[in-house]
C-alpha atoms as a PDB file:
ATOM      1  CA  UNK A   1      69.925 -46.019-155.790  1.00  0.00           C
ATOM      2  CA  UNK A   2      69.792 -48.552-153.102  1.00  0.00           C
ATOM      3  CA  UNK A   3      69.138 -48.347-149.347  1.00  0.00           C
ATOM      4  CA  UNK A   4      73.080 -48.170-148.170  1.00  0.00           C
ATOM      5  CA  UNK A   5      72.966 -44.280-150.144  1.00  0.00           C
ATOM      6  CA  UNK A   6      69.504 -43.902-148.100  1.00  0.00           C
ATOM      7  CA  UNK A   7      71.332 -44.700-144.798  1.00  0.00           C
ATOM      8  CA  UNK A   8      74.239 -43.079-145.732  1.00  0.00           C
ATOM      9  CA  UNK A   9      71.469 -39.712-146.315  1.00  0.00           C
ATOM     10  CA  UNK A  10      69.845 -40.075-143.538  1.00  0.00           C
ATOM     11  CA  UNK A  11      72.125 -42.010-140.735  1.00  0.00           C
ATOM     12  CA  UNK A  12      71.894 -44.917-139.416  1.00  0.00           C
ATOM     13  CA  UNK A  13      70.605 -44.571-135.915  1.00  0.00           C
ATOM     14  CA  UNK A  14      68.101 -46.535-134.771  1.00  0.00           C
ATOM     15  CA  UNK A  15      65.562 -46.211-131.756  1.00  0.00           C
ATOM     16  CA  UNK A  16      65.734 -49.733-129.908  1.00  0.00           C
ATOM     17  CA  UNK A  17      63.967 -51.585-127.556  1.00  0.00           C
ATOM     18  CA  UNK A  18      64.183 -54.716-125.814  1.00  0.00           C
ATOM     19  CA  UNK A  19      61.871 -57.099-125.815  1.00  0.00           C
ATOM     20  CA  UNK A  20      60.990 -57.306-121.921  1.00  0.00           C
ATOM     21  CA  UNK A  21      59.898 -53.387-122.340  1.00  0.00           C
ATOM     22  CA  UNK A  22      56.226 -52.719-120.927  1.00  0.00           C
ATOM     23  CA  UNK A  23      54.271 -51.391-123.654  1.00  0.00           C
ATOM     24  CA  UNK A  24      53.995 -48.018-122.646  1.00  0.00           C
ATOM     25  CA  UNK A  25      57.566 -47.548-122.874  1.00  0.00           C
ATOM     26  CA  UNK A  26      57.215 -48.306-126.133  1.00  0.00           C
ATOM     27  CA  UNK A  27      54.528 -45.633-126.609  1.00  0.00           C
ATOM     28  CA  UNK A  28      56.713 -42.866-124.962  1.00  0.00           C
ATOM     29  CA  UNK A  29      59.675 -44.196-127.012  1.00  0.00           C
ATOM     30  CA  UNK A  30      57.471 -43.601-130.143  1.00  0.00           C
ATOM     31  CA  UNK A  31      56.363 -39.954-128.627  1.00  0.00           C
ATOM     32  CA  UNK A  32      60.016 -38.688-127.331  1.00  0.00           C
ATOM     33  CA  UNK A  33      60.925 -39.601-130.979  1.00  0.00           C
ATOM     34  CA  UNK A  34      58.501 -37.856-132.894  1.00  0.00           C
ATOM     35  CA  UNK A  35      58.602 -41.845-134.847  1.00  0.00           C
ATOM     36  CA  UNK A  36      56.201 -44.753-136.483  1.00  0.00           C
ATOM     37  CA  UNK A  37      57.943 -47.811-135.145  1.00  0.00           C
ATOM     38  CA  UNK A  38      60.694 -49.178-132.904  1.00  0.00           C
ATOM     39  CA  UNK A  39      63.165 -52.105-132.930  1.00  0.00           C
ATOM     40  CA  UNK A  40      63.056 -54.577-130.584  1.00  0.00           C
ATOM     41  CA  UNK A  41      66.139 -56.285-129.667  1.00  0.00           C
ATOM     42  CA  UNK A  42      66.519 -59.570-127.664  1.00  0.00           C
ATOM     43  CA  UNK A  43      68.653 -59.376-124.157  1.00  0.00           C
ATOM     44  CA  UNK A  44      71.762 -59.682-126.801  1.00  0.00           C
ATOM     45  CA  UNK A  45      71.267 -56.447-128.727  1.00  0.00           C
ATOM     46  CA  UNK A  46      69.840 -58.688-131.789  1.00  0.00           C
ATOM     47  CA  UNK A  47      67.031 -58.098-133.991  1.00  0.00           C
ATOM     48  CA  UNK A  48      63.671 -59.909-133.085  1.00  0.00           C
ATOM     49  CA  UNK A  49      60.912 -57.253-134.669  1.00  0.00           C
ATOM     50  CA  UNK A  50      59.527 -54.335-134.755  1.00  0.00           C
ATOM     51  CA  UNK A  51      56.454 -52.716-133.219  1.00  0.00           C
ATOM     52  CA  UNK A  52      54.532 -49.706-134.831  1.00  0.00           C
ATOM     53  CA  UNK A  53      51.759 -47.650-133.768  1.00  0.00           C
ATOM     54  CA  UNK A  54      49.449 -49.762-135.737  1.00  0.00           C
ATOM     55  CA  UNK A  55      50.412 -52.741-133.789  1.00  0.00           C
ATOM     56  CA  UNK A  56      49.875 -50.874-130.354  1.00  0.00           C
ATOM     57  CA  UNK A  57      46.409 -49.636-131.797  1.00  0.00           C
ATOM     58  CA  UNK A  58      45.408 -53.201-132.992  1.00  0.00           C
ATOM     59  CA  UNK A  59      46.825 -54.326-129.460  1.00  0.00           C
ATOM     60  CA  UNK A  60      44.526 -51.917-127.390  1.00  0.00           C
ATOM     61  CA  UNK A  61      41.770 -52.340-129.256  1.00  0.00           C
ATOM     62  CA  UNK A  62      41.589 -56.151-129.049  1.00  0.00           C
ATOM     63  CA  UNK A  63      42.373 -56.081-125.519  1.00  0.00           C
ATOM     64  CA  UNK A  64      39.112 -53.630-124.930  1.00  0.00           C
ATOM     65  CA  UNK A  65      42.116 -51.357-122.669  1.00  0.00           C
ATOM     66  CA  UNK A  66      42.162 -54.129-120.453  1.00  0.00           C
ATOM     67  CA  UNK A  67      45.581 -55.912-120.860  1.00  0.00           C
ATOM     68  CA  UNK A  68      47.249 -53.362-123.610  1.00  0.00           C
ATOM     69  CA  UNK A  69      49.366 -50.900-121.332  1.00  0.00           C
ATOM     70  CA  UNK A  70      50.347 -54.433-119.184  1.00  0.00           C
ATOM     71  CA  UNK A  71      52.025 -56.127-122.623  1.00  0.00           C
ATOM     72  CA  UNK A  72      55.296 -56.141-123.274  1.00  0.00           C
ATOM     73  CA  UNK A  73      57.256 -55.032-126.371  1.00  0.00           C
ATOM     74  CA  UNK A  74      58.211 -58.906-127.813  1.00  0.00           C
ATOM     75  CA  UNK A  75      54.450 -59.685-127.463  1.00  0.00           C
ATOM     76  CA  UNK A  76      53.469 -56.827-129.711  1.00  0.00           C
ATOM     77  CA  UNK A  77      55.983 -57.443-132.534  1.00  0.00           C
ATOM     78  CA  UNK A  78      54.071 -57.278-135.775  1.00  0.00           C
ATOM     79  CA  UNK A  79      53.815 -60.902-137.450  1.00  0.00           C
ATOM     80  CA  UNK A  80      55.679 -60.582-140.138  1.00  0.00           C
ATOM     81  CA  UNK A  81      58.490 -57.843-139.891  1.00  0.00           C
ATOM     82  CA  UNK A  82      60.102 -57.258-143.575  1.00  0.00           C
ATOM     83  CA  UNK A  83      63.846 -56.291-143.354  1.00  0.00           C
ATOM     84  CA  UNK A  84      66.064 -55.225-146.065  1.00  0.00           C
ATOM     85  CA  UNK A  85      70.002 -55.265-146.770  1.00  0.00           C
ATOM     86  CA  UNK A  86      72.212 -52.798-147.555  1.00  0.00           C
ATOM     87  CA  UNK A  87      72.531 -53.345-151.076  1.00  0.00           C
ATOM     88  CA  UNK A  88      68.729 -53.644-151.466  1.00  0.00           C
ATOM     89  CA  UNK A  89      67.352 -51.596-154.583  1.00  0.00           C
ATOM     90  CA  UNK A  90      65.296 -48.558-154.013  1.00  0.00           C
ATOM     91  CA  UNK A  91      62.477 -49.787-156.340  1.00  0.00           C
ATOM     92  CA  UNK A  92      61.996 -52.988-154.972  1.00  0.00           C
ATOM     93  CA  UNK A  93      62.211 -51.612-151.602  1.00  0.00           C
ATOM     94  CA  UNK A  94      59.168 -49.646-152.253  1.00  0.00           C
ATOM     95  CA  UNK A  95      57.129 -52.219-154.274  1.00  0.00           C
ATOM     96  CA  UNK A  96      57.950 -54.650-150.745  1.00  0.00           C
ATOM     97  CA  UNK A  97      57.067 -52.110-148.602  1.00  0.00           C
ATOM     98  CA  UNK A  98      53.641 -51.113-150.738  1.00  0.00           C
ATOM     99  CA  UNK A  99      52.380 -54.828-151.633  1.00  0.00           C
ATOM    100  CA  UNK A 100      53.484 -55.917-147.493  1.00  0.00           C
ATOM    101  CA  UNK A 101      51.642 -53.016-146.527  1.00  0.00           C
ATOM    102  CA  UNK A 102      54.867 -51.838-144.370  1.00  0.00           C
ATOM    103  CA  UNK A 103      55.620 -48.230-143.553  1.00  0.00           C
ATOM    104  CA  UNK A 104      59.372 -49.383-141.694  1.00  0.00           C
ATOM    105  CA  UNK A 105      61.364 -51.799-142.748  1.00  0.00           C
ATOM    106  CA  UNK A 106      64.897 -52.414-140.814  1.00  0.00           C
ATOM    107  CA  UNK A 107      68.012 -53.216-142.599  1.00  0.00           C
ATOM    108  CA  UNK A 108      69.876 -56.345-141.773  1.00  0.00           C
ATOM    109  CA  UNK A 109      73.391 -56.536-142.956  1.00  0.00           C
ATOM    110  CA  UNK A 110      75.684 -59.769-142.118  1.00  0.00           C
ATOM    111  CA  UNK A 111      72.764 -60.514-139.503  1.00  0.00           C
ATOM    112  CA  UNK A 112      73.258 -57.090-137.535  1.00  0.00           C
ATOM    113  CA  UNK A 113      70.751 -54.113-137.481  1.00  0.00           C
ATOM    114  CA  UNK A 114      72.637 -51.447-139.355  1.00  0.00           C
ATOM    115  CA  UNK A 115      69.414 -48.717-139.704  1.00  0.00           C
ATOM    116  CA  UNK A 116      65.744 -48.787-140.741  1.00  0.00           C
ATOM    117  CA  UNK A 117      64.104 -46.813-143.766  1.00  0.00           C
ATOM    118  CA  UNK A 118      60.758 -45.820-143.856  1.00  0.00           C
ATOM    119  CA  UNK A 119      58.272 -45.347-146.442  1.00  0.00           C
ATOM    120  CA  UNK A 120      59.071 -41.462-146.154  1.00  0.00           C
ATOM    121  CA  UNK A 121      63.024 -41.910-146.499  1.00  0.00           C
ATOM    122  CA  UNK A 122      61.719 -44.098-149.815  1.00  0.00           C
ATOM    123  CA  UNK A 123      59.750 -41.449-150.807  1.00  0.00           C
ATOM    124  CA  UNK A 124      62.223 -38.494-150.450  1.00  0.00           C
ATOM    125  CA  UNK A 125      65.231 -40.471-151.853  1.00  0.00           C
ATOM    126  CA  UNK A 126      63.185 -41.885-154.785  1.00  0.00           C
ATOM    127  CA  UNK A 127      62.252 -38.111-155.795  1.00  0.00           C
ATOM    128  CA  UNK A 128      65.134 -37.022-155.578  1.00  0.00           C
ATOM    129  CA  UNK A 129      66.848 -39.645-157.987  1.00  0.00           C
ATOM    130  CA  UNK A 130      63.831 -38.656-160.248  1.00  0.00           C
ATOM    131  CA  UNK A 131      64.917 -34.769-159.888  1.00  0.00           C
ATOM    132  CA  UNK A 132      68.316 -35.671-160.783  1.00  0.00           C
ATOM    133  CA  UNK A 133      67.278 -37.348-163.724  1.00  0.00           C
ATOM    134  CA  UNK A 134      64.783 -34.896-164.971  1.00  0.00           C
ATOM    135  CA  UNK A 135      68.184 -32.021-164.208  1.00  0.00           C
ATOM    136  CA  UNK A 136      70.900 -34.488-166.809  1.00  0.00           C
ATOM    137  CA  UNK A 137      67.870 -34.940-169.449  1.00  0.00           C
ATOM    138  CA  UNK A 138      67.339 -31.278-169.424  1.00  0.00           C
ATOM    139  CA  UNK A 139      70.654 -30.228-169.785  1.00  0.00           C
ATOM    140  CA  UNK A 140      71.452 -33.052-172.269  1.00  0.00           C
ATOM    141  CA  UNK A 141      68.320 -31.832-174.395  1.00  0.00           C
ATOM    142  CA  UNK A 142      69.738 -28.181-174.376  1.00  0.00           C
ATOM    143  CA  UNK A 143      72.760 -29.014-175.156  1.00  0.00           C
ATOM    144  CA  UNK A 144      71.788 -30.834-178.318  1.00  0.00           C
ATOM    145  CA  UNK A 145      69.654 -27.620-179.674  1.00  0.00           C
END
């Protein structure tokens, strides 16, 4: 399985930002959403990062309050935002995501945002291959008795 049958699962929309946002729309972006993280965009609709909950925590709490709601959404882009393509496998998607310590990773295709996969649409799809599996080697083991 790879990340394009993910997408295809789950659809491909993506909350966006852009990068001149004031942090607290951010936050009510993340709220309204019922989500982890949002992409922010540059002024031309192109990737630059993405910002997460954790990043908005870490924000506020090295700013003691004082500056955190005042930031924008391009200064709180985490450091080192992972993507993914399309044709990325499902395995090494989650062994990037697990040794990067990512929870959202956005998928790049032909240097366009095409969707974003989280560790809980990695999770799902990933136990559901592992269903199917378990299903064929069941019915392949009855059908040999």
């Amino acid at each position: 399985m790879n990340v394009s049958t993910i997408l295809a699962a789950k659809g491909a929309a993506v909350v966006t930002v852009e990068g001149g946002h004031p942090a607290w729309s951010v936050m009510e972006q993340l709220a309204q959403h019922r989500i982890g993280a949002v992409v922010v965009c540059d002024d031309r609709q192109q990737f630059s990062g993405v910002v997460t909950e954790r990043d908005i925590i870490r924000d506020l709490v090295t700013s003691s309050g004082r500056r955190g709601s005042h930031r924008c959404a391009a200064e709180l882009v985490s450091d080192h935002t992972t993507t993914c393509q399309p044709d990325s496998g499902l395995v090494e998607l989650m062994a990037t995501m697990t040794l990067r310590r990512v929870r959202h990773v956005p998928v790049i295709d032909d240097g366009q945002l095409v969707g974003i996969v989280s560790i809980g649409d990695a999770v799902k799809a990933r136990l559901e291959e592992l269903e199917f599996e378990s299903r064929i080697l069941r019915e392949a083991h009855l059908a040999l008795r």
